[in-house]
Protein backbone atom coordinates (compact mmCIF):
# COMPACT_ATOMS: atom_id res chain seq x y z
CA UNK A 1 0.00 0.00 0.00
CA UNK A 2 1.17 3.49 -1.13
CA UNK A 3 1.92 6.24 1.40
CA UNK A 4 0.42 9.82 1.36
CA UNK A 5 3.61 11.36 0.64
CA UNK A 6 4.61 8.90 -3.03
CA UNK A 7 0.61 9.85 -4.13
CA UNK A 8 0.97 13.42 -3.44
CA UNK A 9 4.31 13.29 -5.39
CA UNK A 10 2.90 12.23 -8.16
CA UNK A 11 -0.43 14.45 -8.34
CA UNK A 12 1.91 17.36 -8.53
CA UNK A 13 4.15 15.91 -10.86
CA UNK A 14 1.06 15.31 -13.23
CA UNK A 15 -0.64 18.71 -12.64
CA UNK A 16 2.77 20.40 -13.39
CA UNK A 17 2.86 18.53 -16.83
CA UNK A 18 -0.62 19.71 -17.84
CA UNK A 19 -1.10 23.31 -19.24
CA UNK A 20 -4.26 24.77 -20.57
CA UNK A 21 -3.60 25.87 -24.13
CA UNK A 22 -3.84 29.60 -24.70
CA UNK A 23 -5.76 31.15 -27.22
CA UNK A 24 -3.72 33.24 -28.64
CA UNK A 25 -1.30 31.70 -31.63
CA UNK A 26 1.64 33.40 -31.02
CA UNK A 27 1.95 31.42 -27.40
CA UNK A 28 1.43 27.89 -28.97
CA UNK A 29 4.80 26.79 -28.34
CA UNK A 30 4.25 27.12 -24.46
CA UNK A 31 3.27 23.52 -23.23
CA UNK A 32 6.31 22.22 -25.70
CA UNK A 33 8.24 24.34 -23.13
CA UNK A 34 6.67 23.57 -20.26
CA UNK A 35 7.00 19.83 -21.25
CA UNK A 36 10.74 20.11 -22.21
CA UNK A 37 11.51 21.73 -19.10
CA UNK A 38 14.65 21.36 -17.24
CA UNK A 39 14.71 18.40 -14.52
CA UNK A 40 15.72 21.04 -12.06
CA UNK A 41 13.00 23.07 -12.34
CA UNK A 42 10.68 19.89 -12.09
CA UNK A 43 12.35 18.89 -9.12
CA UNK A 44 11.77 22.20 -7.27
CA UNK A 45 7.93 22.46 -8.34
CA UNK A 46 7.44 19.06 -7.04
CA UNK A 47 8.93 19.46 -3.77
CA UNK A 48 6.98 22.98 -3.00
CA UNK A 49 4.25 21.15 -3.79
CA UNK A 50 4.89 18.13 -1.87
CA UNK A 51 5.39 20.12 1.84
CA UNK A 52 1.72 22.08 0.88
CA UNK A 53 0.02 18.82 0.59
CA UNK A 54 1.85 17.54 3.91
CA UNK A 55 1.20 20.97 5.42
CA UNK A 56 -2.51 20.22 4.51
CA UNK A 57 -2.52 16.64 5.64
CA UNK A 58 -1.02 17.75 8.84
CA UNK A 59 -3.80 20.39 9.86
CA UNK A 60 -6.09 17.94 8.68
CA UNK A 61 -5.21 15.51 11.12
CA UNK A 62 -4.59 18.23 14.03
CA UNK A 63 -8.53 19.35 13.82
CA UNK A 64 -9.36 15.62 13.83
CA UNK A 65 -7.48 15.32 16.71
CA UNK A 66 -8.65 18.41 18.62
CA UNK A 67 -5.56 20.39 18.38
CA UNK A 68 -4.46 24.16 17.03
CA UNK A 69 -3.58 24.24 13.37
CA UNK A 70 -1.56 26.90 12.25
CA UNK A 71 -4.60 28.16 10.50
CA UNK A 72 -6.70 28.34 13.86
CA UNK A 73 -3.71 29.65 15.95
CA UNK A 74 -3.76 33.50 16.57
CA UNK A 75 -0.60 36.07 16.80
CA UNK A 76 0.39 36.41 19.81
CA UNK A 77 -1.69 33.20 21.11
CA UNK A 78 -0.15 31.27 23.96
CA UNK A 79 -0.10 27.17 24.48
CA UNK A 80 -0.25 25.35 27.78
CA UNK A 81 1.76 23.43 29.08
CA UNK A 82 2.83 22.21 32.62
CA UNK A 83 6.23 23.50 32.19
CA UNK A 84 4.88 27.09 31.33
CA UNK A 85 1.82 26.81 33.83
CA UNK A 86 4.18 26.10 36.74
CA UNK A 87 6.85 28.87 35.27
CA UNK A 88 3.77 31.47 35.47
CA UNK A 89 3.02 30.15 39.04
CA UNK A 90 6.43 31.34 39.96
CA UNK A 91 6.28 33.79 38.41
CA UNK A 92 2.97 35.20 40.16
CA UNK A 93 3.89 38.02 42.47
CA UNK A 94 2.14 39.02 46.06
CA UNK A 95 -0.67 41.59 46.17
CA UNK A 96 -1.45 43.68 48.68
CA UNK A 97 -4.51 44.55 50.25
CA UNK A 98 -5.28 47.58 48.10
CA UNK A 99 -4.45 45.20 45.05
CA UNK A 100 -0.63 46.33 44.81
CA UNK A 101 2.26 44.14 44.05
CA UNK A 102 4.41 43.99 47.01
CA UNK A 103 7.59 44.84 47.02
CA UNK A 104 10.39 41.90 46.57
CA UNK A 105 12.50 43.87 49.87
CA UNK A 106 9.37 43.94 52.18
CA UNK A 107 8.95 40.18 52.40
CA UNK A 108 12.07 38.92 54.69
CA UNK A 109 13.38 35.72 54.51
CA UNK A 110 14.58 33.89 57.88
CA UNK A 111 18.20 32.91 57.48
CA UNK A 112 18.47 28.97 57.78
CA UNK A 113 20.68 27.90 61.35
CA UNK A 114 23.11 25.63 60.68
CA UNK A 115 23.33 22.74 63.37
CA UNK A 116 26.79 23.69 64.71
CA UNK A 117 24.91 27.46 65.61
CA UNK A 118 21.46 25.90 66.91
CA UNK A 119 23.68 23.97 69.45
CA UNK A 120 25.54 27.00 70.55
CA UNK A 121 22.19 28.75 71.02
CA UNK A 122 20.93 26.28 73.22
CA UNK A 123 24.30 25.94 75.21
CA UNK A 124 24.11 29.55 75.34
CA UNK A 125 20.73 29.29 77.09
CA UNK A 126 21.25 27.39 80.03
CA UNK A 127 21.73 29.20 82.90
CA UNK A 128 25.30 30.15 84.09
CA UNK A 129 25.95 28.33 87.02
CA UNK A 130 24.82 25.08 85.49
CA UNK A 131 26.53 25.61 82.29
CA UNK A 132 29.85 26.08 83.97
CA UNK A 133 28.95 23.13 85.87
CA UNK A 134 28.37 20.78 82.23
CA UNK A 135 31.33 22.75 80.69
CA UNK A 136 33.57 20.98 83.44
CA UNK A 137 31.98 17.86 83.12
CA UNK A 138 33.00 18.24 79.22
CA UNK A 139 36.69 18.76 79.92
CA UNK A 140 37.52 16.45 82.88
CA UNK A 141 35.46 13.53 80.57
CA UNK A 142 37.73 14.70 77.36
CA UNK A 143 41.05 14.51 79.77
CA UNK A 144 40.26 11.34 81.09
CA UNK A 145 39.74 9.99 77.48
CA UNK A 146 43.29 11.56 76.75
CA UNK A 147 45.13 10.74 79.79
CA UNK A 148 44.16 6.71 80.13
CA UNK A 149 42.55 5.41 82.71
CA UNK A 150 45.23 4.38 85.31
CA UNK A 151 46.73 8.42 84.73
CA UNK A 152 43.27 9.87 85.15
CA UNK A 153 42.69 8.52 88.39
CA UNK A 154 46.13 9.66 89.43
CA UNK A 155 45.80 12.79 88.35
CA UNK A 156 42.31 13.82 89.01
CA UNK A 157 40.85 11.85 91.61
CA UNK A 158 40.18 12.38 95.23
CA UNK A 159 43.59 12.60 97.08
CA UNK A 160 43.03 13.67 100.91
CA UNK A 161 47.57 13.68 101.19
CA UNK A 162 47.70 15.76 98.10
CA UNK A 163 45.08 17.77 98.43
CA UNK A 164 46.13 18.50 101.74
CA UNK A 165 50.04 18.70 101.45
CA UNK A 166 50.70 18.95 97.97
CA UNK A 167 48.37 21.72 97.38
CA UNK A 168 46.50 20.15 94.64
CA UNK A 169 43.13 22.02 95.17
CA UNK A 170 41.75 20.83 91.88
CA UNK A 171 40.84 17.34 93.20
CA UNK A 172 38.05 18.10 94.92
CA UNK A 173 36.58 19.97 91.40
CA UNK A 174 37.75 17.03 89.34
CA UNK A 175 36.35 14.38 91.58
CA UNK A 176 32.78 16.90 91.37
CA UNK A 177 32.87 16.20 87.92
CA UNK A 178 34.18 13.14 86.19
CA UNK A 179 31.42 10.44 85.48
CA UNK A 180 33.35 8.02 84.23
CA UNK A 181 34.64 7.22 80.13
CA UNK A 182 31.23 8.07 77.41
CA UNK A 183 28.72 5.07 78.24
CA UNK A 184 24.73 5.25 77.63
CA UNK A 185 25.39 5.97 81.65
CA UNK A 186 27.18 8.80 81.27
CA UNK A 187 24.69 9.96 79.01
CA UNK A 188 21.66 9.79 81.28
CA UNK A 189 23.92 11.03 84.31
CA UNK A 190 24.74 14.22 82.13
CA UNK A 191 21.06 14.40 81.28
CA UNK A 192 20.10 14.03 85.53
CA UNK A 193 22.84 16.84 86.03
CA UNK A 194 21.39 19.15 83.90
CA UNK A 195 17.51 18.48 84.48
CA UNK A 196 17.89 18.73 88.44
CA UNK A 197 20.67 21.47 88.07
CA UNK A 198 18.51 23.80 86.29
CA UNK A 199 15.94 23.43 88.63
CA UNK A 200 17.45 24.19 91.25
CA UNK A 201 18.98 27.18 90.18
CA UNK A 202 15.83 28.26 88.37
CA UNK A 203 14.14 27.81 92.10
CA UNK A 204 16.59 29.76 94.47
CA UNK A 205 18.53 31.64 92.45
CA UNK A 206 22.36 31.82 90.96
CA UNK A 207 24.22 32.70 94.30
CA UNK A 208 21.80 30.21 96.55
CA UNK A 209 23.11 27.26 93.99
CA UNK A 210 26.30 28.08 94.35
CA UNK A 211 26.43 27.96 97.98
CA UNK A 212 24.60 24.37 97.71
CA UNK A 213 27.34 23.28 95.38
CA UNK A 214 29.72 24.40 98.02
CA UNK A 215 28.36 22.59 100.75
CA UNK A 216 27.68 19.70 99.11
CA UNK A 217 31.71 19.17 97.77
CA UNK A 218 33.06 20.02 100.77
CA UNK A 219 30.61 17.24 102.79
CA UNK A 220 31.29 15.09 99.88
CA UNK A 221 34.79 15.48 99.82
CA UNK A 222 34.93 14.66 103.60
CA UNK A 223 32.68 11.62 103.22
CA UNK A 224 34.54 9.85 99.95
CA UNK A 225 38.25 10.18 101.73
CA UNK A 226 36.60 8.48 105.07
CA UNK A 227 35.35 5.68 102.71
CA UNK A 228 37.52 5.96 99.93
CA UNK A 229 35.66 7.00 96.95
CA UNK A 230 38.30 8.73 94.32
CA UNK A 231 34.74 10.63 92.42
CA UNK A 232 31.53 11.27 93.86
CA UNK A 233 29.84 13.30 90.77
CA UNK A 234 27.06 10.64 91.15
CA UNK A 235 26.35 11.67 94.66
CA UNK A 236 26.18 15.51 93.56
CA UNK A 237 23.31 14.33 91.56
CA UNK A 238 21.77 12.44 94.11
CA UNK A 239 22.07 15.46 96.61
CA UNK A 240 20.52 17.41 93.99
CA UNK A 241 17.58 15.09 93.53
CA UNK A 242 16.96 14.76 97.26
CA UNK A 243 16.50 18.56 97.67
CA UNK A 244 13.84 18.40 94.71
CA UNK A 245 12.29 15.61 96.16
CA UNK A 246 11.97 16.89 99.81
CA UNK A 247 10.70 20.66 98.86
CA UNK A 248 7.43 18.82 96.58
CA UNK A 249 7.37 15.46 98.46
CA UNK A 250 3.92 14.36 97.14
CA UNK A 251 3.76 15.68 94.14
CA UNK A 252 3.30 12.63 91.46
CA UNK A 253 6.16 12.04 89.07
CA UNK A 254 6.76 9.41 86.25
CA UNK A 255 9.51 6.77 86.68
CA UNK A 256 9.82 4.21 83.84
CA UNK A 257 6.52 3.46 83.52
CA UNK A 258 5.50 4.15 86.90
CA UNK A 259 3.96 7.28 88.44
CA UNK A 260 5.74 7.43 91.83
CA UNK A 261 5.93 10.76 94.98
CA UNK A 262 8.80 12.73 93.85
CA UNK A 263 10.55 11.68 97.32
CA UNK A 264 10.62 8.08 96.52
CA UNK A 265 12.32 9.37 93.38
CA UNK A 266 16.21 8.84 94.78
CA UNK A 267 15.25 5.77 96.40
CA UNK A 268 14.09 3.92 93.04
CA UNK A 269 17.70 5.52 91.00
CA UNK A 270 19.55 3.77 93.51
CA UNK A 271 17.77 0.47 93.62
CA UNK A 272 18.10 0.38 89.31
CA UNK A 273 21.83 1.17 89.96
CA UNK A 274 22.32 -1.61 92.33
CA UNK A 275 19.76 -4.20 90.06
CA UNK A 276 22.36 -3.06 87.18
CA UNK A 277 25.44 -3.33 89.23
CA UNK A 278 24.63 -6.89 90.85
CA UNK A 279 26.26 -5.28 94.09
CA UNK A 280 24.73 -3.41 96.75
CA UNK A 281 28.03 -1.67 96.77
CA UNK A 282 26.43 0.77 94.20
CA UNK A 283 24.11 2.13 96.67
CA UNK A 284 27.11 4.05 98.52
CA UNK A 285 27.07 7.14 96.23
CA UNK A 286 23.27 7.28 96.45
CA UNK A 287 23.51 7.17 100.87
CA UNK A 288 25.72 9.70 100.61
CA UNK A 289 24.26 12.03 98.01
CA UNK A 290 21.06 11.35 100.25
CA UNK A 291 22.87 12.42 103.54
CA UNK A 292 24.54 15.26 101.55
CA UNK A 293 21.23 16.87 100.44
CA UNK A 294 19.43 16.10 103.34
CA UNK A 295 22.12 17.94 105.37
CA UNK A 296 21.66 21.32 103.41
CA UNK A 297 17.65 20.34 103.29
CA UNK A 298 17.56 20.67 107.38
CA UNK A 299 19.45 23.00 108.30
CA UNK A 300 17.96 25.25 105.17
CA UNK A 301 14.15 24.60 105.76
CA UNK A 302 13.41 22.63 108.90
CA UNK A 303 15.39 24.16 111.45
CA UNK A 304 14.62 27.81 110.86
CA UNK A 305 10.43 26.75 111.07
CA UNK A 306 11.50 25.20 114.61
CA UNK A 307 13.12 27.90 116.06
CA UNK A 308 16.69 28.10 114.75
CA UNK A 309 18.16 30.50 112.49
CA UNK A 310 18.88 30.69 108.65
CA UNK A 311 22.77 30.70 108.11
CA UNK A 312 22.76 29.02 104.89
CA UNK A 313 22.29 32.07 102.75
CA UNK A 314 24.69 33.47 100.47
CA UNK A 315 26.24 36.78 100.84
CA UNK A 316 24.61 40.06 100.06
CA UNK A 317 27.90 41.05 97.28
CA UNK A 318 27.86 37.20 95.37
CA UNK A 319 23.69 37.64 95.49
CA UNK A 320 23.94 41.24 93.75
CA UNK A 321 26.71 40.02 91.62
CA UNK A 322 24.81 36.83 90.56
CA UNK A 323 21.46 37.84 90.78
CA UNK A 324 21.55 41.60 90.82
CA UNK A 325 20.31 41.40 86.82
CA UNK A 326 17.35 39.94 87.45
CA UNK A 327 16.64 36.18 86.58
CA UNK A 328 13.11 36.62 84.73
CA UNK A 329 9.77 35.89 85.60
CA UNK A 330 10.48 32.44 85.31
CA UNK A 331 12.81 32.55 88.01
CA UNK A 332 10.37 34.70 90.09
CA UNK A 333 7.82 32.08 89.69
CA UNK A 334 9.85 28.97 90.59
CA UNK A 335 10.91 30.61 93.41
CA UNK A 336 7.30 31.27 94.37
CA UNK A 337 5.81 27.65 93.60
CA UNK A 338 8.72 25.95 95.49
CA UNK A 339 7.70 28.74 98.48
CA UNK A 340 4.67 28.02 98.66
CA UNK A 341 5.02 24.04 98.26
CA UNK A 342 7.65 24.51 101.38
CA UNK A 343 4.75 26.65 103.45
CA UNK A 344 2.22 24.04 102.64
CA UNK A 345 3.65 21.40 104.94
CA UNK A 346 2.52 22.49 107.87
CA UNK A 347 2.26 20.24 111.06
CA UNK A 348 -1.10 19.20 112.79
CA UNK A 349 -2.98 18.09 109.75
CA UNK A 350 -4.21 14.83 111.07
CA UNK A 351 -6.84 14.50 112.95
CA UNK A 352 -7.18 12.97 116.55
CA UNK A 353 -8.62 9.56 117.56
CA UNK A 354 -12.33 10.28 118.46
CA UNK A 355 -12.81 13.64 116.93
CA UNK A 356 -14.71 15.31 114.85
């Protein structure tokens, strides 16, 4: 079967051959030249001839099909397409209100934070005391890591003859801080430091916290040489958690999957320590972190309501110094809920046998 193209060659080569014959006698010889005419020539006509008809054909089939012929399509006329509908999305601008485009300078684009700046931001946030606190944590972990173990312990643990009479008043600060090499425990210790750390000094204030930290290395300090404990960071952190615990005794906390009172709260850490340990040797940091705490709990809250005075307080200089800037509203209003959850445990609530 023939194509469109071979049949439309050869209409136009047999209309090209076929000339009316003029009427007047001197043009008689015409069709002779026509007929006789060069094989160029013949070749040109046929090919002109050849892209109408396929120009035709092609229209033809383009208003079968539905589409825009050259004949239909305007000046100036535009076709979709979904690369030019989603170019003119883009290229939509903002209006205004009144119907204005806005301006490309008004509309200000928030500069993307990289992650190495996000986690300066939030370092940057915690509160000083605290953040000195984790920032020493940091190092001694990083020296140990450096040093070995064996030269670690030499170096920075708890030493009662060098501290004493070598002058090395760093151990003390070192044994404070290390928590051991990077573990999933030294994680969630971290994590326990910084939780119960920020509370505190959230609750009482910059100076206040640093006079707890005081006390609480210096009883620490006394209580690891006497039974030979070269760190006690974990009983900081206990000590920490017991003062929590004591100022909102009942108030219901989650544990695991438990909801436990916040002063069973040290209790159940040191039990999962000595269940992980297999030795109740584990417990001795928790006892003493308990004692610790409980130690700057009594003489802070329970002996002043019993008659005995307040000397745990930090002087008026380090309180405008550390506090003089104001901590915020948030610090305001920790102080007040911790206030009032001390004032609320008042004595004589129960009622007597036979009463009303």
């Amino acid at each position: 079967m023939r194509s469109p193209s071979s049949i439309s060659v050869g209409m136009a080569v047999a209309i090209s051959c076929i000339v009316t014959p003029s009427i007047d006698a001197n043009k008689s010889f015409q069709p002779r030249r026509i007929a006789f005419a060069s094989r160029k020539q013949q070749h040109t006509i046929c090919s002109t001839t050849q892209q109408q008809c396929d120009a035709s054909i092609f229209n033809t089939v383009l208003d079968l099909r539905g589409g825009a012929s050259n004949r239909k399509r305007k000046k100036g006329g535009r076709t979709a397409s979904l690369y030019s509908s989603s170019q003119t999305k883009k290229k939509s601008t903002a209006k205004t209100a009144t119907g204005k485009a806005k301006v490309k300078g008004s509309v200000k684009e928030e500069p993307q934070k990289s992650a190495v700046s996000d986690t300066l931001t939030k370092y940057k946030a915690i509160l000083p005391l605290t953040r000195v606190y984790i920032t020493m944590v940091g190092i001694v972990t990083l020296l140990g890591l450096v040093l070995g173990e064996e030269l670690a312990q030499g170096l920075l643990a708890l030493d009662p003859i060098r501290t004493l009479y070598g002058l090395e008043l760093w151990r003390p600060l070192t044994a404070a801080c290390f928590l051991g090499p990077p573990s999933i425990g030294w994680l969630m210790n971290a994590y326990y430091l910084f939780e119960y750390g920020s509370s505190l000094e959230r609750g009482f204030g910059t100076a206040q916290h640093l006079l707890f930290l005081g006390i609480q290395i210096a009883f620490l300090s006394v209580c690891s040489a006497f039974f030979g404990q070269p760190f006690f960071a974990q009983s900081v952190i206990t000590s920490m958690l017991h003062v929590l615990s004591r100022s909102m005794p009942n108030q219901q906390v989650k544990w695991l999957i438990f909801t436990v009172p916040y002063w069973t709260l040290p209790y159940g850490l040191m039990a999962s320590d000595v269940l992980q340990a297999g030795s109740a040797a584990a417990a001795l940091p928790h006892v003493m972190g308990i004692l610790s705490g409980h130690l700057y709990f009594f003489h802070k809250n329970i002996w002043p309501k019993v008659g005995g005075e307040d000397w745990l307080f930090p002087p008026q200089f380090l309180s405008r110094k550390l506090d003089g800037a104001g901590g915020g509203d948030d610090r305001s209003k920790s102080k007040e809920s911790i206030s009032n959850a001390l004032k609320a445990r008042k004595k004589g609530r129960g009622k007597k046998l036979g009463g009303s």
